[in-house]
C-alpha atoms as a PDB file:
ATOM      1  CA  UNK A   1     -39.854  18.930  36.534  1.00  0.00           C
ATOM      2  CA  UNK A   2     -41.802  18.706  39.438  1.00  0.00           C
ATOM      3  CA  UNK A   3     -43.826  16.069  41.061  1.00  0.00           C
ATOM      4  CA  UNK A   4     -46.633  14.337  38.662  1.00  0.00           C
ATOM      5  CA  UNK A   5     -49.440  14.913  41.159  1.00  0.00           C
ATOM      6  CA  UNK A   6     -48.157  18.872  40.963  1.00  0.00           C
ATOM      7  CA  UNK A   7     -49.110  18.593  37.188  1.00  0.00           C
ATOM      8  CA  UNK A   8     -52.247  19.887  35.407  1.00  0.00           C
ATOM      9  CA  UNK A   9     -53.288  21.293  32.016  1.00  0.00           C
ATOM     10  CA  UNK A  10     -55.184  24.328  31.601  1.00  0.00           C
ATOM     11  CA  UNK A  11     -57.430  24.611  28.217  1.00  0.00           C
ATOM     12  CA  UNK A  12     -58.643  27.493  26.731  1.00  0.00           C
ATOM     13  CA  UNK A  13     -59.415  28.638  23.003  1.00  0.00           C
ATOM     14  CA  UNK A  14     -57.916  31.248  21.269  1.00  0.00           C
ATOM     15  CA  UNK A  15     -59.726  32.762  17.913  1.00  0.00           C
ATOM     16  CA  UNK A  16     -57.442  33.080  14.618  1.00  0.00           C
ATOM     17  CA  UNK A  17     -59.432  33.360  11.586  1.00  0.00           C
ATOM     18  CA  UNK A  18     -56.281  34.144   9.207  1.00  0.00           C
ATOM     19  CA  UNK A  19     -53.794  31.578  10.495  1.00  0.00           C
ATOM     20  CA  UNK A  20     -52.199  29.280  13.321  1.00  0.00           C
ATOM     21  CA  UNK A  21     -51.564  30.900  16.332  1.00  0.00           C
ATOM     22  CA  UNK A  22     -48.004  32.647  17.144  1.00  0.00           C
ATOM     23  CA  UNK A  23     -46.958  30.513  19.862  1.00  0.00           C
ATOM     24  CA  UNK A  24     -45.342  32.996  21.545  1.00  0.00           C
ATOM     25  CA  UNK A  25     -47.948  34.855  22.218  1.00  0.00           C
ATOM     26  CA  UNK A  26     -50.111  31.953  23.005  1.00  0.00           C
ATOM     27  CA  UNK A  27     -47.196  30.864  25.541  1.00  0.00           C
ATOM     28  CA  UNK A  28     -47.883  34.692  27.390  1.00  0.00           C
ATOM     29  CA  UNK A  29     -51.948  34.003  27.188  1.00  0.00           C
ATOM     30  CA  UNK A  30     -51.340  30.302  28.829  1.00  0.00           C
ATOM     31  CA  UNK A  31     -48.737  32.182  31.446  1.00  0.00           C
ATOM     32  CA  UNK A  32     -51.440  34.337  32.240  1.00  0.00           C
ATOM     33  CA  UNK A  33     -54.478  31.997  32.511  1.00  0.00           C
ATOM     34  CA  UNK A  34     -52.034  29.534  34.488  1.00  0.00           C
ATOM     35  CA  UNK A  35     -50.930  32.995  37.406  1.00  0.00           C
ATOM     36  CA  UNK A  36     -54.792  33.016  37.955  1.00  0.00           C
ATOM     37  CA  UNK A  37     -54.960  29.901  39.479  1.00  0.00           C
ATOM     38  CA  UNK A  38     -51.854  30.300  41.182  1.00  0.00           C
ATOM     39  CA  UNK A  39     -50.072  28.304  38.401  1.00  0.00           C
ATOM     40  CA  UNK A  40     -47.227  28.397  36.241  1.00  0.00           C
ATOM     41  CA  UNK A  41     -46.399  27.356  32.991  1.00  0.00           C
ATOM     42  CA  UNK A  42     -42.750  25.538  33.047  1.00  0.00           C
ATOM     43  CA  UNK A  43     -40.171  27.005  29.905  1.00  0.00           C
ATOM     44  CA  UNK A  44     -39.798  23.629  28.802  1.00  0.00           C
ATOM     45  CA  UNK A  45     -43.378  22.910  28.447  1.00  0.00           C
ATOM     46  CA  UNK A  46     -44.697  22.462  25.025  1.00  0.00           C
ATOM     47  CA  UNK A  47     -48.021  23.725  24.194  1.00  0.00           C
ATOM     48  CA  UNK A  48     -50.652  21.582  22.063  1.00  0.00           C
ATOM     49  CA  UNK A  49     -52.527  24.145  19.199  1.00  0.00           C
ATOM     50  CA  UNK A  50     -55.410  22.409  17.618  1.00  0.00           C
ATOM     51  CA  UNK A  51     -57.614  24.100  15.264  1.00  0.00           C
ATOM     52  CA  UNK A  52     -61.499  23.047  15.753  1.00  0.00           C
ATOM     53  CA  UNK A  53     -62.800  20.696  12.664  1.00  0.00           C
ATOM     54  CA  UNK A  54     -65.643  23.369  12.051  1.00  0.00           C
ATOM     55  CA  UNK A  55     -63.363  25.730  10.212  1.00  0.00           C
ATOM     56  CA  UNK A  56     -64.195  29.188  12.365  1.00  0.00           C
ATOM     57  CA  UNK A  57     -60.708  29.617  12.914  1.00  0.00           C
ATOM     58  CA  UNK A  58     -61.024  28.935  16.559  1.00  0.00           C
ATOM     59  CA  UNK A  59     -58.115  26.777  18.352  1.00  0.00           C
ATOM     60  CA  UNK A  60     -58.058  24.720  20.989  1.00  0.00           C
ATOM     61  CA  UNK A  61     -54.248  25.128  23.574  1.00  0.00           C
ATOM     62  CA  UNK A  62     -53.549  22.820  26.146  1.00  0.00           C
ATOM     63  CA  UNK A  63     -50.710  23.836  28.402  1.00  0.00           C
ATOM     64  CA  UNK A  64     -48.956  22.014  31.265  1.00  0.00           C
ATOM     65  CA  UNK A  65     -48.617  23.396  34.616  1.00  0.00           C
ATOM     66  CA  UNK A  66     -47.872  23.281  37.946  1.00  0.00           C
ATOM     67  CA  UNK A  67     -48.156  24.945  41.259  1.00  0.00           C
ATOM     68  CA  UNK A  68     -46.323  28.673  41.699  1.00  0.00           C
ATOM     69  CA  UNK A  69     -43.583  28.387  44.128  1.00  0.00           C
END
């Protein structure tokens, strides 16, 4: 992995009324968020899924990432 000051989370919410998130396709959303801030998201990083307490169906993802080479 790379250096620890090369490592940052990105957050963003993702809105699934029915169920959890696929986490595949949440891992291509976090790719994509990450490339437009000229980030990547490592294969071996594991993404955090968290539904909101208010019961909307709204999730929060946390990814790791770190700089594009």
């Amino acid at each position: 992995m790379a250096d620890l000051d090369d490592q940052h989370y990105i957050l963003f919410n993702v809105h699934s009324p029915e169920r959890t998130p696929d986490p595949d396709v949440t891992r291509v959303y976090a790719r994509y968020f990450a490339a437009r801030q000229g980030r990547v998201v490592p294969d071996e990083a594991e993404l955090i899924i968290r539904p909101y307490p208010d019961g909307t169906g709204r999730y929060r993802v946390e990814a790791l990432t770190r700089t594009a080479p």
